[in-house]
Protein backbone atom coordinates (compact mmCIF):
# COMPACT_ATOMS: atom_id res chain seq x y z
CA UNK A 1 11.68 11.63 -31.19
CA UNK A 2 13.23 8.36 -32.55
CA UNK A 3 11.97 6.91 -35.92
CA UNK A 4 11.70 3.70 -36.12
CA UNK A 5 13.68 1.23 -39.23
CA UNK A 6 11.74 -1.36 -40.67
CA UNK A 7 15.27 -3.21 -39.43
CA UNK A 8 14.96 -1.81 -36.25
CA UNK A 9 11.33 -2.88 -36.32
CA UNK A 10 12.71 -6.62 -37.49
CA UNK A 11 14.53 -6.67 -34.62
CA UNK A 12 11.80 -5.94 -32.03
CA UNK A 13 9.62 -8.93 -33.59
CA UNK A 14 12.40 -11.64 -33.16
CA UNK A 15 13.48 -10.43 -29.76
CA UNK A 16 10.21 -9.70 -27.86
CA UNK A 17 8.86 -13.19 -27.66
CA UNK A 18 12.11 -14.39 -26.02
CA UNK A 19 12.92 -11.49 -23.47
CA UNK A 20 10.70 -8.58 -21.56
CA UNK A 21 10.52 -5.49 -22.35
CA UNK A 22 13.70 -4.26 -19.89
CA UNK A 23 15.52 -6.75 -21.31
CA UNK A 24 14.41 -5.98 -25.13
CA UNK A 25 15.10 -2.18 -24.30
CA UNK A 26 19.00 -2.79 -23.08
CA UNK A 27 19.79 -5.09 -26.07
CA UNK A 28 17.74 -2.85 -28.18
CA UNK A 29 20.03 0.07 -27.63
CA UNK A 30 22.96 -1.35 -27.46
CA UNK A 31 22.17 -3.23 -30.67
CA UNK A 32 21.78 0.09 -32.33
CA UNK A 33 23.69 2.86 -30.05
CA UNK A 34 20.77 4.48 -29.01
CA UNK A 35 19.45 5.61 -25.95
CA UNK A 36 15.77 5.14 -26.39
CA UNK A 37 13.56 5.05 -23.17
CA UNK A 38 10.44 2.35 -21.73
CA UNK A 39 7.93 4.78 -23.03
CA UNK A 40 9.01 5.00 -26.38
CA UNK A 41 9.90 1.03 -26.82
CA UNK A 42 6.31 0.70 -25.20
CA UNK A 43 4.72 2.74 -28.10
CA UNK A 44 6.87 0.92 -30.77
CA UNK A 45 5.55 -1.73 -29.51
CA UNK A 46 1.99 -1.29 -29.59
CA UNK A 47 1.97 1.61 -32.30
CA UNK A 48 3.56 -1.87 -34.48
CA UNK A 49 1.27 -4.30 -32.87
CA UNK A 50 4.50 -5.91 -31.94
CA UNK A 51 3.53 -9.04 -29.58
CA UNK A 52 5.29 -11.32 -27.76
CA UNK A 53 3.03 -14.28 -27.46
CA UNK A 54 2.79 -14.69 -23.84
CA UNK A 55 -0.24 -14.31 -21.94
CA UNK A 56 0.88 -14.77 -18.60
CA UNK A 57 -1.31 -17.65 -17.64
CA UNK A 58 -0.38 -20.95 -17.10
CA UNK A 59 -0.94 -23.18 -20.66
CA UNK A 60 -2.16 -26.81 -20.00
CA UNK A 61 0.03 -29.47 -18.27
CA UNK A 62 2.86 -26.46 -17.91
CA UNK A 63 4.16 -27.59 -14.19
CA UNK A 64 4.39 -24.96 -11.67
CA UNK A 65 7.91 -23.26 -11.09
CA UNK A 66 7.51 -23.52 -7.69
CA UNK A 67 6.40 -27.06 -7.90
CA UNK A 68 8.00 -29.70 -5.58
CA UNK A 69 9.30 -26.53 -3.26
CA UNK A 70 7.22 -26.92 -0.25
CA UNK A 71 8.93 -26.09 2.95
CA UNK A 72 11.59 -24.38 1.19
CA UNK A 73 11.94 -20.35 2.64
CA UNK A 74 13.31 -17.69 0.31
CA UNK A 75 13.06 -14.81 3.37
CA UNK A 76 17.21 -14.81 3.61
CA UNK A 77 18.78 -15.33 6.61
CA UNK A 78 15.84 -14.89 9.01
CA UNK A 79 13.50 -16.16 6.61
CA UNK A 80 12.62 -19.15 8.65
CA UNK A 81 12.33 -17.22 12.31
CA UNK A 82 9.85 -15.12 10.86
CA UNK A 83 7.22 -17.81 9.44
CA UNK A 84 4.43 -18.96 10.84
CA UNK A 85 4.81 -22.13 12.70
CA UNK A 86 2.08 -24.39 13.46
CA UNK A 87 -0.68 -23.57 15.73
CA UNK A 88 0.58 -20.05 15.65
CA UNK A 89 -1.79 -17.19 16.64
CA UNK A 90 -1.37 -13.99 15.22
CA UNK A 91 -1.35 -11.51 17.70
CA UNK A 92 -4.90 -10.20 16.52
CA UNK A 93 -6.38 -13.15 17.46
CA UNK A 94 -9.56 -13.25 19.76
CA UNK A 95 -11.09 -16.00 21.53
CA UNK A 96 -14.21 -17.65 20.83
CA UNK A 97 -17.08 -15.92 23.15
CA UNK A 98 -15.57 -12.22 22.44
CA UNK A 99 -18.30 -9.53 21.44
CA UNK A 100 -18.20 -6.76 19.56
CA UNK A 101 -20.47 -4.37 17.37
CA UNK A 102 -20.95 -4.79 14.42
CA UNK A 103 -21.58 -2.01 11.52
CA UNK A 104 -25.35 -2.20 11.71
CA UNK A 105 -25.42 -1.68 15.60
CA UNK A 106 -26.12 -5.24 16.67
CA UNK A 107 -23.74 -7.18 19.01
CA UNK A 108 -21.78 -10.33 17.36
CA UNK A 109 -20.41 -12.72 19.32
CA UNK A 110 -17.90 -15.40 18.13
CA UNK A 111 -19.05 -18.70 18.08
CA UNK A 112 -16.07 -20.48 16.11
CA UNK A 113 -12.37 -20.39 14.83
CA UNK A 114 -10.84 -18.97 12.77
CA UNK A 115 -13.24 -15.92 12.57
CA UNK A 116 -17.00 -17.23 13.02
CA UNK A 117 -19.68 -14.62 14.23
CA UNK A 118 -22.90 -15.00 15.09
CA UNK A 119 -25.60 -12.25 16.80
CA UNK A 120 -25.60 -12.40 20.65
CA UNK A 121 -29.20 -11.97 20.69
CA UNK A 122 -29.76 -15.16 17.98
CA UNK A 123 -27.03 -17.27 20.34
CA UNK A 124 -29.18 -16.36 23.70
CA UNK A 125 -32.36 -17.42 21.77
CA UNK A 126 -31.07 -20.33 19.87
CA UNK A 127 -29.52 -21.86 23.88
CA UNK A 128 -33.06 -21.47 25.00
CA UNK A 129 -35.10 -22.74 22.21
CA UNK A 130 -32.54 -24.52 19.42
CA UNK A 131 -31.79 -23.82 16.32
CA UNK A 132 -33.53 -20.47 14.36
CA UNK A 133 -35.84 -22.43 11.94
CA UNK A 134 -35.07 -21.34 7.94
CA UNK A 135 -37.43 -18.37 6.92
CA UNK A 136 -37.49 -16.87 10.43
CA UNK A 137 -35.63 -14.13 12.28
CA UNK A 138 -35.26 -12.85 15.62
CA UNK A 139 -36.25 -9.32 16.74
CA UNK A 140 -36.30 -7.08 19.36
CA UNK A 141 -39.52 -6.69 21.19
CA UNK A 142 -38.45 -3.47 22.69
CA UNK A 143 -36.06 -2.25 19.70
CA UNK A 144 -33.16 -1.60 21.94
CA UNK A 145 -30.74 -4.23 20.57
CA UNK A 146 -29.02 -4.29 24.29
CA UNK A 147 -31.62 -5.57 25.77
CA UNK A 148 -31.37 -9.46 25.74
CA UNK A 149 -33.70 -11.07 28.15
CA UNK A 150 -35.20 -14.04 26.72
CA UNK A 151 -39.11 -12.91 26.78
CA UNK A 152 -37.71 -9.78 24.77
CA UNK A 153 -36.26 -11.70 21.94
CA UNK A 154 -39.41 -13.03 19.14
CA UNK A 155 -39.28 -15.32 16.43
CA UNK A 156 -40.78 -14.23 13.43
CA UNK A 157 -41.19 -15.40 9.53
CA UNK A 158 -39.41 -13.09 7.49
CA UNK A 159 -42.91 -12.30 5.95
CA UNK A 160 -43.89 -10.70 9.48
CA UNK A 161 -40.52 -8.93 9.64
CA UNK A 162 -41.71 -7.72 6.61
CA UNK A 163 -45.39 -6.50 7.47
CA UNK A 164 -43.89 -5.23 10.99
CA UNK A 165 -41.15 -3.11 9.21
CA UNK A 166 -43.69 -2.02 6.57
CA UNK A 167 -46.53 -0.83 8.81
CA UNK A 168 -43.97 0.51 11.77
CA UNK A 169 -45.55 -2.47 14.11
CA UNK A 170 -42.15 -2.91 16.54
CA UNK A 171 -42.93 -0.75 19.40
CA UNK A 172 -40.85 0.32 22.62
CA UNK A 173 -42.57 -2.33 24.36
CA UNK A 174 -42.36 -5.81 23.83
CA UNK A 175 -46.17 -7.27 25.05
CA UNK A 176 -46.84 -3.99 22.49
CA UNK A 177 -44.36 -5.77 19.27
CA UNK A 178 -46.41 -8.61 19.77
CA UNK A 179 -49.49 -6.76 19.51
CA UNK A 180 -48.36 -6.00 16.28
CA UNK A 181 -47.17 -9.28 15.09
CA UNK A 182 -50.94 -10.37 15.18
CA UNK A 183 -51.55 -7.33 12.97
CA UNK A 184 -49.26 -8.36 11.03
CA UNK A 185 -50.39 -11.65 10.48
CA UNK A 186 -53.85 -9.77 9.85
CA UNK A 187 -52.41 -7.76 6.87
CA UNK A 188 -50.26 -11.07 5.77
CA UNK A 189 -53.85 -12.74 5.36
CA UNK A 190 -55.77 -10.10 3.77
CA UNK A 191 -53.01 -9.93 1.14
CA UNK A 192 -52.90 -13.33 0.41
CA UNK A 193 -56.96 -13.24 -0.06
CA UNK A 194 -56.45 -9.98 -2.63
CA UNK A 195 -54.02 -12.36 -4.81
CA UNK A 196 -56.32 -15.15 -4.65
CA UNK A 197 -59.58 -12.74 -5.99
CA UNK A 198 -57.21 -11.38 -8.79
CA UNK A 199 -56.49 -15.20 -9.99
């Protein structure tokens, strides 16, 4: 265990502000032929609420150190054969109109670069009909999210999705989903008429 001098102590509060702490810790010992480690210069340090005034954020109008350096490479001698050049791919890449399946079971499909993805079933609707309208979603009629023939795919208002989900209203069949959107819009009503009695 080392004990600390209030010199020794002195000398940590000139020194810190001006060096880190591996830098501190060399001088530090050779100053005073020790051989004190990190861990104890750390707990000098804090145990003597020892600071060095930096907070490791840039202060205002302090310039970048890097600033004025574009197009400069610090990789070494193949530095520059191993950047990315321009219009480079990386070999991950995948074209606009790949699928794939997402983590909720539906199938995306990509739409845009760099890494756009939309659902295939809202992209088959949205060629046939335009744009999905704010406020409504697209469903399955038959639940099976493979199935993308046009009269399977619905538009709803999120408030159906919500009646449909609530009361178990999406069927195997889609003439029998929208069956149930109806219903739904039956239950959406008689809610709406319950509010307007309690007001």
């Amino acid at each position: 265990m080392h004990w600390w001098s209030e010199e020794e102590k002195e000398y940590l509060r000139q020194h810190y502000p001006n060096h880190s702490q591996p830098q501190l810790l060399d001088m530090f010992n050779e100053r005073f032929n020790v051989a004190i480690e990190i861990s104890q210069l750390k707990g000098a340090l804090k145990r003597y609420d020892i600071k060095s005034g930096r907070t490791g954020r840039f202060e205002e109008k302090q310039e970048a150190w890097n600033k004025g350096m574009k197009g400069i490479s610090f990789g070494g001698v193949n530095g520059e054969k191993t950047q990315f050049k321009k219009g480079n791919r990386p070999h991950n890449h995948l074209p606009v109109g790949t699928e794939r399946v997402n983590g909720d079971d539906y199938v995306d499909i990509k739409v845009a670069d760099p890494n756009k993805w939309k659902g295939k079933h809202i992209v088959a609707w949205e060629e046939a009909n335009g744009t999905v309208p704010k406020g409504h979603a697209i469903i399955f009629g038959d639940g099976n999210r493979r199935n993308f023939d046009l009269e399977n795919l619905i538009l709803v208002t999120r408030s159906q999705l919500a009646w449909l989900n609530k009361k178990h209203l999406i069927a195997d069949n889609a003439e029998l989903t929208k069956t149930g959107l109806v219903i739904a819009d039956i239950y959406s009503k008689i809610g709406e008429r319950k509010k307007a009695k309690k007001k």
